[in-house]
Protein backbone atom coordinates (compact mmCIF):
# COMPACT_ATOMS: atom_id res chain seq x y z
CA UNK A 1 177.32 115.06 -108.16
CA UNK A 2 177.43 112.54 -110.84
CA UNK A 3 177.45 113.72 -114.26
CA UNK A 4 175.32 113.45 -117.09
CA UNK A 5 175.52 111.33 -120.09
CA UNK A 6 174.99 112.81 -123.24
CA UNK A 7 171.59 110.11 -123.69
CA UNK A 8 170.52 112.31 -120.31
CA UNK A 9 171.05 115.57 -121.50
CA UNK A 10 169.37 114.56 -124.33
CA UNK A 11 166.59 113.18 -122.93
CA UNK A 12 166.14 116.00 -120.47
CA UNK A 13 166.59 118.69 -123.72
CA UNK A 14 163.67 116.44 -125.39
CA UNK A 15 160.92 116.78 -122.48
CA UNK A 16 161.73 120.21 -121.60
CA UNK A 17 160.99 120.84 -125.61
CA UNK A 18 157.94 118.83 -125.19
CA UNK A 19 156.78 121.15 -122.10
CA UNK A 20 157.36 123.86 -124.28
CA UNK A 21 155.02 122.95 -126.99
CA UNK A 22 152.30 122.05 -124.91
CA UNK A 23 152.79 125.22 -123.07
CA UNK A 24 152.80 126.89 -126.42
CA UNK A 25 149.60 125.08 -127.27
CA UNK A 26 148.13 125.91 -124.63
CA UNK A 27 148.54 129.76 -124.38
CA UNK A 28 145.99 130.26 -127.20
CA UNK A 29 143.19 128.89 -126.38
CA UNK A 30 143.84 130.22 -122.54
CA UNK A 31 144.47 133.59 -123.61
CA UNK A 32 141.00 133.79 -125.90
CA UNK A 33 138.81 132.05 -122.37
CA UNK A 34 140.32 134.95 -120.30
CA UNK A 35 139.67 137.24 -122.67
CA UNK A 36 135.96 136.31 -123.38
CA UNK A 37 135.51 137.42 -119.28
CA UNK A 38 137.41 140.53 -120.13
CA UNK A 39 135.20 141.26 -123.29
CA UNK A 40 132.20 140.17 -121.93
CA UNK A 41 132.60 142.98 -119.17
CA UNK A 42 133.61 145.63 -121.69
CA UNK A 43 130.65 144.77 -123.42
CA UNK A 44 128.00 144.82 -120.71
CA UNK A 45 129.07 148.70 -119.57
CA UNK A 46 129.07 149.46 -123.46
CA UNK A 47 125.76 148.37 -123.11
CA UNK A 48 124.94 150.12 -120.30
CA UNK A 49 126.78 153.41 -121.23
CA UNK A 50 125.89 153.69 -124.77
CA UNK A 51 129.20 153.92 -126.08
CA UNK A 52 131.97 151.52 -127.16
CA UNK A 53 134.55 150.46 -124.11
CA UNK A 54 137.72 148.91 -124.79
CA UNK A 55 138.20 145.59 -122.96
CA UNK A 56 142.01 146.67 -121.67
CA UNK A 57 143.80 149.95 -121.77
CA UNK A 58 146.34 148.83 -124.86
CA UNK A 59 143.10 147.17 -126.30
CA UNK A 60 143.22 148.79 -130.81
CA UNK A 61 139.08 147.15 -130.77
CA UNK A 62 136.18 147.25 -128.55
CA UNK A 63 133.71 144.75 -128.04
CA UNK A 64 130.09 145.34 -130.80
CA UNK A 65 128.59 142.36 -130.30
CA UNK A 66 127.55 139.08 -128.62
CA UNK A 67 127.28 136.02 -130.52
CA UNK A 68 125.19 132.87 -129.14
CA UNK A 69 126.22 129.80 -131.31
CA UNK A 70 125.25 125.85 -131.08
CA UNK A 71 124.36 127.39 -127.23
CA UNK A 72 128.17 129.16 -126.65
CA UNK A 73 128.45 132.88 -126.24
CA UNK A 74 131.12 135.14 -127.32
CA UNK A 75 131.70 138.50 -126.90
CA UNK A 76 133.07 139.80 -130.76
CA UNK A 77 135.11 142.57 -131.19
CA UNK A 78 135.31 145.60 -134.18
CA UNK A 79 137.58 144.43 -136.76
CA UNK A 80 139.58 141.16 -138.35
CA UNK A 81 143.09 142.91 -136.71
CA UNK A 82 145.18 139.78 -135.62
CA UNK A 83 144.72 140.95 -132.12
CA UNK A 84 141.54 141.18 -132.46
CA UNK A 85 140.96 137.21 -133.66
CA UNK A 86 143.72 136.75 -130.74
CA UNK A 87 140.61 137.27 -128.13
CA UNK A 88 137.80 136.36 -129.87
CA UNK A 89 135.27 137.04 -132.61
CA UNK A 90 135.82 140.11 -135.14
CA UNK A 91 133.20 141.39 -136.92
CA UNK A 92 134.59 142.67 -140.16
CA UNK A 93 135.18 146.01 -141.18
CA UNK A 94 132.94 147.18 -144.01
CA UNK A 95 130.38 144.41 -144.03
CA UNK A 96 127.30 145.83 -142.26
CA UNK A 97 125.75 145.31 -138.78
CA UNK A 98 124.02 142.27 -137.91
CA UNK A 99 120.57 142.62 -138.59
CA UNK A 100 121.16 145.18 -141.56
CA UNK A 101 121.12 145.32 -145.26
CA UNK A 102 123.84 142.83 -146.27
CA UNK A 103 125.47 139.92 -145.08
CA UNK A 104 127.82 141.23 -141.43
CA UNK A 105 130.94 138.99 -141.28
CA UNK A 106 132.48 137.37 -138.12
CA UNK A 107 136.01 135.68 -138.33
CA UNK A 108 137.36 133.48 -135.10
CA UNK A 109 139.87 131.20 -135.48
CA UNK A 110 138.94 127.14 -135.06
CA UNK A 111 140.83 126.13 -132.09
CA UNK A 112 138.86 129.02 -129.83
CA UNK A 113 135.14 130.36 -130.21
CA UNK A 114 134.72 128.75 -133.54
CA UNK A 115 135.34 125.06 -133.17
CA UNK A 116 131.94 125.25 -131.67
CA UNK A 117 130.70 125.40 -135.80
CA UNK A 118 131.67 121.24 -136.27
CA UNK A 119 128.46 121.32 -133.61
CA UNK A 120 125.96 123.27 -135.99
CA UNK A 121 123.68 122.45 -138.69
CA UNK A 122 121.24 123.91 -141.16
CA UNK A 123 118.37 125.47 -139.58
CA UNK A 124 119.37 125.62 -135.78
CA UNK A 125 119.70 129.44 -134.68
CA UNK A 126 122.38 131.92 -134.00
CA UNK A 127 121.82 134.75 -132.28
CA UNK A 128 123.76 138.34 -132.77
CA UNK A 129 123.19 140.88 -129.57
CA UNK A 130 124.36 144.01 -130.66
CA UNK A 131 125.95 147.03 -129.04
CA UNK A 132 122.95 148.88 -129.08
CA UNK A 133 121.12 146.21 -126.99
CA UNK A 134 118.67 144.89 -129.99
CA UNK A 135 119.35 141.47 -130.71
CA UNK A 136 119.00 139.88 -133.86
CA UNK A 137 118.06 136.00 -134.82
CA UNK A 138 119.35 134.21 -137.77
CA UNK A 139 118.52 130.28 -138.65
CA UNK A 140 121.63 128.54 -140.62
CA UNK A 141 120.87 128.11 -143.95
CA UNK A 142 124.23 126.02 -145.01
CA UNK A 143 127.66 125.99 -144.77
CA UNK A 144 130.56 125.79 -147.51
CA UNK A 145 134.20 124.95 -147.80
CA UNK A 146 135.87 128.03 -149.82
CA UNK A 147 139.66 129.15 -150.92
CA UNK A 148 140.47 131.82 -148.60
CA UNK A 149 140.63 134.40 -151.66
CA UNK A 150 137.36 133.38 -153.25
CA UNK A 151 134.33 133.08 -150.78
CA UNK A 152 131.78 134.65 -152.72
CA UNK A 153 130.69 136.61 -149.63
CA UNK A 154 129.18 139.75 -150.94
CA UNK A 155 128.76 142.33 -148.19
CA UNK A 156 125.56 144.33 -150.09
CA UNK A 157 124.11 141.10 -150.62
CA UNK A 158 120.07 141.28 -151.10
CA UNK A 159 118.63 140.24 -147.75
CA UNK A 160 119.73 140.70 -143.95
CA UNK A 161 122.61 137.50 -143.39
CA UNK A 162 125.71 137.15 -141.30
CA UNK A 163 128.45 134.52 -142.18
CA UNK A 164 130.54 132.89 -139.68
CA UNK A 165 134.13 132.23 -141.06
CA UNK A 166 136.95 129.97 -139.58
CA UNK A 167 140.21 127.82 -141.46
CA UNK A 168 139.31 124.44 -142.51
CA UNK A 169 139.22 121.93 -141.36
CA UNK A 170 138.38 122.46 -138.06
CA UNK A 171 140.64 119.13 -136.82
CA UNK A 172 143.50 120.86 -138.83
CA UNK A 173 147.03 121.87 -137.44
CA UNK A 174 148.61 124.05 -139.64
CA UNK A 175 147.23 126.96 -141.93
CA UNK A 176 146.02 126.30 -145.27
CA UNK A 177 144.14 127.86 -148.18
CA UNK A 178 140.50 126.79 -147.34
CA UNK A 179 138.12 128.67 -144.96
CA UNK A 180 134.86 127.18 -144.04
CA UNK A 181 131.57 129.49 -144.32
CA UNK A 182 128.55 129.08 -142.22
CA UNK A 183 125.32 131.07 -143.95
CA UNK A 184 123.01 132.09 -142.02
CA UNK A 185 119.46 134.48 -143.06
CA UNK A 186 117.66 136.86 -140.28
CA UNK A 187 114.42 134.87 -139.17
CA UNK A 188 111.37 136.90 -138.32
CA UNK A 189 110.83 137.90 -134.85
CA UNK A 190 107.55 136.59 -134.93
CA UNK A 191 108.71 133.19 -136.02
């Protein structure tokens, strides 16, 4: 067997790098698709049995919600935990439920379920079923670019609202300090 150069081993060390990182890049957005059929079965027996149902036996959240955006759905889970936003959707902990007093946060990160928000505009409609089975319409009303510790979001906000939250920009590949926020106001349900 002849032996290899060090410009081989090289080489060979370079693509098998290479396969590593797309590998790598690829796990995420993998991992949140299987999930979303995981969560989205968790979420029809919660509906069904009137209780929450974790998606997974080691699951720390349960699935509260489904969340139809720029015509996507996405099963969201309770809480902002990282593994949480690993799967999919959270809905905040102490903002309120959709369709209640107060503006209900949801957090997904923007290479999963919310790069789908470079698709939406003012006025088009997102829908929130909950895990009691009502479901709850709200028309975008704008969207803002924010510092991650400054959104202006406030929870007991006048009104019944739900913000969708994500890192900005959406194209971007690292982490940085700005957030993009998507407003949206409950629209009647005779509209």
């Amino acid at each position: 067997m002849r032996r290899m150069t060090g410009g081989r081993v090289l080489a060979t060390l370079l693509i098998l790098a290479g396969l590593g990182v797309l590998v790598g890049a690829a796990w995420i957005p993998a991992k949140a698709a299987l999930a979303q059929v995981l969560l989205e079965r968790a979420f029809a027996r919660s509906l069904v049995e009137g209780r929450p149902v974790r998606p997974w036996p080691s699951a720390d959240t349960e699935p509260v919600a489904r969340l139809t955006v720029a015509g996507q759905s996405f099963v969201a889970l309770r809480g902002g935990s990282g593994q949480a936003l690993a799967f999919g959707p959270g809905h905040l902990d102490g903002t309120p439920e959709a369709g209640e007093p107060g503006t209900a946060i949801f957090a997904a990160h923007r290479d999963t379920q919310f790069a789908v928000l470079a698709a939406v505009k003012p006025g088009d409609v997102v829908s929130v079923t909950r895990r009691d089975g009502r479901t709850v319409r709200f028309r975008i009303s704008g969207s803002r670019v924010v510092s991650w510790d400054a959104s202006g979001i406030d929870p007991a906000a006048p009104g019944r609202n739900i913000a969708l939250v994500t890192c900005w920009p959406l194209d971007g590949l690292v982490q940085g300090p700005l957030r993009l926020v998507v407003e949206a106001e409950a629209v009647d349900d005779t509209e």
